[in-house]
Protein backbone atom coordinates (compact mmCIF):
# COMPACT_ATOMS: atom_id res chain seq x y z
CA UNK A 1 109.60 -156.48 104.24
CA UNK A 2 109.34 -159.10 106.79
CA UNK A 3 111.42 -158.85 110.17
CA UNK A 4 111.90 -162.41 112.30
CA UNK A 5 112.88 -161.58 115.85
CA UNK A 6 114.89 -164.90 117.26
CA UNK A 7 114.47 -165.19 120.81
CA UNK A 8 117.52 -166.77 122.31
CA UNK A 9 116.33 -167.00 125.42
CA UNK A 10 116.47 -170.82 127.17
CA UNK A 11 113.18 -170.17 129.03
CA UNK A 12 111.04 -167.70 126.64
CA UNK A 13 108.56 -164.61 127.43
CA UNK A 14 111.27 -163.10 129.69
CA UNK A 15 113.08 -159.76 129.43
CA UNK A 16 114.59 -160.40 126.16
CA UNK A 17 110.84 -161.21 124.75
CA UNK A 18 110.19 -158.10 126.06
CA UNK A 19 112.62 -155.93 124.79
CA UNK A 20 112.56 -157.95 121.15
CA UNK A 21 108.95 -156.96 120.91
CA UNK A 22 109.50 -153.16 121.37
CA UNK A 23 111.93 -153.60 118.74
CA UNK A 24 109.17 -155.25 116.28
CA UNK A 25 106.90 -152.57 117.32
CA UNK A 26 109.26 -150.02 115.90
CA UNK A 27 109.84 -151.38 112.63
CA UNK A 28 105.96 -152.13 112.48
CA UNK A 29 105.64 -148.03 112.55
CA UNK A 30 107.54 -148.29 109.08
CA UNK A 31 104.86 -150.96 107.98
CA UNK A 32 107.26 -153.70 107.99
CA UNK A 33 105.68 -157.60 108.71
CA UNK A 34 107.18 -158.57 112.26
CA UNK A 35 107.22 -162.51 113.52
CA UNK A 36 108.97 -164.42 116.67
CA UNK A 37 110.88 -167.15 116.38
CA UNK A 38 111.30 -168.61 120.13
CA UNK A 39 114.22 -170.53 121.02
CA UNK A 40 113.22 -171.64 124.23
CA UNK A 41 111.87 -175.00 123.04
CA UNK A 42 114.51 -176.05 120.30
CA UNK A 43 116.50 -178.68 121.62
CA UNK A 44 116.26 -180.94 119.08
CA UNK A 45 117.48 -181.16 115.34
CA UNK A 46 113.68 -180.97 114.17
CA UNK A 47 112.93 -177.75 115.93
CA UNK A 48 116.29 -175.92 114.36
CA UNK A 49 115.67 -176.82 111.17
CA UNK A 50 112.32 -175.30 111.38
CA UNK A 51 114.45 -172.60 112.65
CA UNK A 52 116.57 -172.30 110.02
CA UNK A 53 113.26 -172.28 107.46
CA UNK A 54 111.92 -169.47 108.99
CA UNK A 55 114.67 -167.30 109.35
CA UNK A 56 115.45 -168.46 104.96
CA UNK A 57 111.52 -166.33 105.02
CA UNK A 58 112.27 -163.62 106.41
CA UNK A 59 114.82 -160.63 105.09
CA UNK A 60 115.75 -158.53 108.32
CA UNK A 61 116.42 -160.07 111.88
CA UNK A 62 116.68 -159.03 115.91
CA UNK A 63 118.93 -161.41 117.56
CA UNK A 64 117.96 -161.19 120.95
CA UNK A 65 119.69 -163.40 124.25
CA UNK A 66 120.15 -162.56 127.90
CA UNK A 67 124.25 -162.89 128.75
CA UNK A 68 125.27 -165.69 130.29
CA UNK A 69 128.91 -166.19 131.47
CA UNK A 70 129.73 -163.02 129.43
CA UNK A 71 128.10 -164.26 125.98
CA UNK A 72 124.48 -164.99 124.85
CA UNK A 73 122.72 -167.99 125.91
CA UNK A 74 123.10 -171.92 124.76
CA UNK A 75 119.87 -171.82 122.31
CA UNK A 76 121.13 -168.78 120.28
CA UNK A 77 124.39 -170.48 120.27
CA UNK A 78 123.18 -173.82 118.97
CA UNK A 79 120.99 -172.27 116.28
CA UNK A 80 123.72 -170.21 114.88
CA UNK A 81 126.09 -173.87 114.68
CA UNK A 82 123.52 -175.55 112.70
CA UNK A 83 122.66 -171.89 110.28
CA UNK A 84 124.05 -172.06 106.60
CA UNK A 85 126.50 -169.54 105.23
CA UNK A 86 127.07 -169.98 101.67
CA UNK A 87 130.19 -172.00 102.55
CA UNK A 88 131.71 -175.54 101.65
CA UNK A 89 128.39 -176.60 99.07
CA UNK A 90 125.88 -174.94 101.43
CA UNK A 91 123.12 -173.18 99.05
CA UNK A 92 121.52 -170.96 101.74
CA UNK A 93 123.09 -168.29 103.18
CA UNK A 94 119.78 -166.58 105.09
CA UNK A 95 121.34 -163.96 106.95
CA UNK A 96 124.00 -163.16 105.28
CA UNK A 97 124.44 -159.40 103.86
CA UNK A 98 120.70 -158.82 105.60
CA UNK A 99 120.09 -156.23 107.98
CA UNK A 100 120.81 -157.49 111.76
CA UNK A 101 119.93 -156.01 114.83
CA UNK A 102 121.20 -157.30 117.99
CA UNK A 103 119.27 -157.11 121.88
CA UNK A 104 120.58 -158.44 125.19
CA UNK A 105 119.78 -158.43 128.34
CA UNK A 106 121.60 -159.20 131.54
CA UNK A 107 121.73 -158.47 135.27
CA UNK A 108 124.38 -155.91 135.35
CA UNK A 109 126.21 -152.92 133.42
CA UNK A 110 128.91 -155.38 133.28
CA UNK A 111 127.59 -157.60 130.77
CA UNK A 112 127.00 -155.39 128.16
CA UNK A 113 130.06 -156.27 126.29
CA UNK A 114 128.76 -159.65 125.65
CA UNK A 115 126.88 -157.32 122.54
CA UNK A 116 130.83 -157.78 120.87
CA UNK A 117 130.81 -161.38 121.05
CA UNK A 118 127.24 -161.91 119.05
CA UNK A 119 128.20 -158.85 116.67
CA UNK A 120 131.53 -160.82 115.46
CA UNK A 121 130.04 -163.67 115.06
CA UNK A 122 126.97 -162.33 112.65
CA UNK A 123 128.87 -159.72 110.79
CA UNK A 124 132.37 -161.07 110.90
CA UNK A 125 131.51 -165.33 110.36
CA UNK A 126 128.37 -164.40 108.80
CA UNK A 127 128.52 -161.78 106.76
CA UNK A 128 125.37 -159.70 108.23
CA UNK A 129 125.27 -155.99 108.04
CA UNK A 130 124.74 -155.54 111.97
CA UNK A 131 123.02 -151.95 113.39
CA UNK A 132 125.20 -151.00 115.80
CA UNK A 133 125.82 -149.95 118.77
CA UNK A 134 123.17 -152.62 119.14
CA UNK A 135 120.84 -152.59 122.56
CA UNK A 136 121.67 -153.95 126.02
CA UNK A 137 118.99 -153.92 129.07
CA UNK A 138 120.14 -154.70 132.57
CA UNK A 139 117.78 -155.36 134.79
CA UNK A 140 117.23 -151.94 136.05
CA UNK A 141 116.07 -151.12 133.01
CA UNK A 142 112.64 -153.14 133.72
CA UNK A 143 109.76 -152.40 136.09
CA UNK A 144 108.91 -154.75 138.49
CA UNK A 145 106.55 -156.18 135.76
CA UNK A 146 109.54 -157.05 133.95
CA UNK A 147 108.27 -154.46 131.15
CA UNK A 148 111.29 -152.36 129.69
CA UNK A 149 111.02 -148.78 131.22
CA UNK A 150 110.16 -145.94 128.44
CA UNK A 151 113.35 -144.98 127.90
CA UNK A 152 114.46 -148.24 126.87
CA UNK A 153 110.91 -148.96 125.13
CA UNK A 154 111.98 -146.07 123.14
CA UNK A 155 115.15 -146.90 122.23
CA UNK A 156 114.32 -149.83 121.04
CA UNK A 157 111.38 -149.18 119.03
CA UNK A 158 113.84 -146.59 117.11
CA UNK A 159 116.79 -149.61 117.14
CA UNK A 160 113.46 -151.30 114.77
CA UNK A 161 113.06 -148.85 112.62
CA UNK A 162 116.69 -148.05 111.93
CA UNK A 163 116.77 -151.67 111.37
CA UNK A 164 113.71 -151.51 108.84
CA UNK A 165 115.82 -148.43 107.15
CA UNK A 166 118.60 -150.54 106.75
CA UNK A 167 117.15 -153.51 105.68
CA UNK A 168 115.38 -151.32 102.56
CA UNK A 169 118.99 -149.94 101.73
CA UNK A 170 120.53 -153.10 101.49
CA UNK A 171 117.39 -154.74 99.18
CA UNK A 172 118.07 -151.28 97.43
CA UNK A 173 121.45 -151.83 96.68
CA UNK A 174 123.65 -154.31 94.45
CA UNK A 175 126.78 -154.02 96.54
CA UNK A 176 125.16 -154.46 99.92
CA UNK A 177 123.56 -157.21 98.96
CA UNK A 178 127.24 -158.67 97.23
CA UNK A 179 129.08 -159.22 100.46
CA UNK A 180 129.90 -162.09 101.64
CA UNK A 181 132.08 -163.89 104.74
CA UNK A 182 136.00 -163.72 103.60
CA UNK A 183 136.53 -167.53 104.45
């Protein structure tokens, strides 16, 4: 099983990174393949379509973005615009019924709902099977480093091997692996 971590982040090797590779680590401990896709330097058509290649490779995904305005950042945003669903003659549909697992970061406590707007969008539009509750990481939850403390290290290694489980029950199952978006 191969899991592709999509870093959202605009600027790269930040928080999220951080907090996406303690998630890889985890499902590594179930001897899963883990690779980053990095956002951060995508801004033009070229770049997401390599995107879009990479995540057609792969067969479980973290979705991580810091919260901006309430929702996850512009390169996540743009990525998911341009990503096939199975829809209207499209013949890829990459994430859809895959295991997703979903990572943000932001300043605040408040922010943490912005983990509602991303989950609607990749199991509601999408069709993903998303791990909830999903992870959020203010910024207290970093040293000064910008490391994740080992509380949150630890949640999210387990949020990446609860993603690995439920990526093998989907491939393990015929109806999992039926559903599709409604529309």
């Amino acid at each position: 099983m191969n899991v592709l971590a999509v870093d959202g982040s605009p600027t790269g090797s930040g928080r999220t990174g951080a907090v996406l590779a303690e998630v890889l680590a985890g499902a590594e401990e179930l001897g899963t393949r883990t690779s980053v896709l990095s956002l951060a330097e995508a801004d033009g058509d070229g770049e997401l379509e390599a995107a879009v290649e990479a995540i057609a490779a792969a067969d479980c995904f973290v979705f991580g973005s810091p919260v901006y305005r309430g929702s996850f950042a512009t390169p996540l945003k743009r990525l998911l615009d341009v990503l096939p669903r199975g829809m209207w003659g499209e013949t890829q549909a990459p994430i859809t019924a895959r295991a997703v697992a979903i990572v943000m970061t932001g300043a605040t406590w408040h922010h943490y709902l912005g983990l509602q707007d991303l989950r609607n969008v990749l199991a509601g539009f999408f069709g993903a099977h998303v791990l909830t509750p999903g992870l959020y990481v203010p910024a207290e939850g970093f040293d000064a480093a910008k490391r994740p403390l080992e509380d949150v290290a630890a949640q999210a290694r387990l949020q990446g091997r609860a993603l690995a489980e439920l990526g093998a029950a989907i491939a393990g199952g015929s109806a999992l692996r039926a559903i599709r978006p409604q529309a």
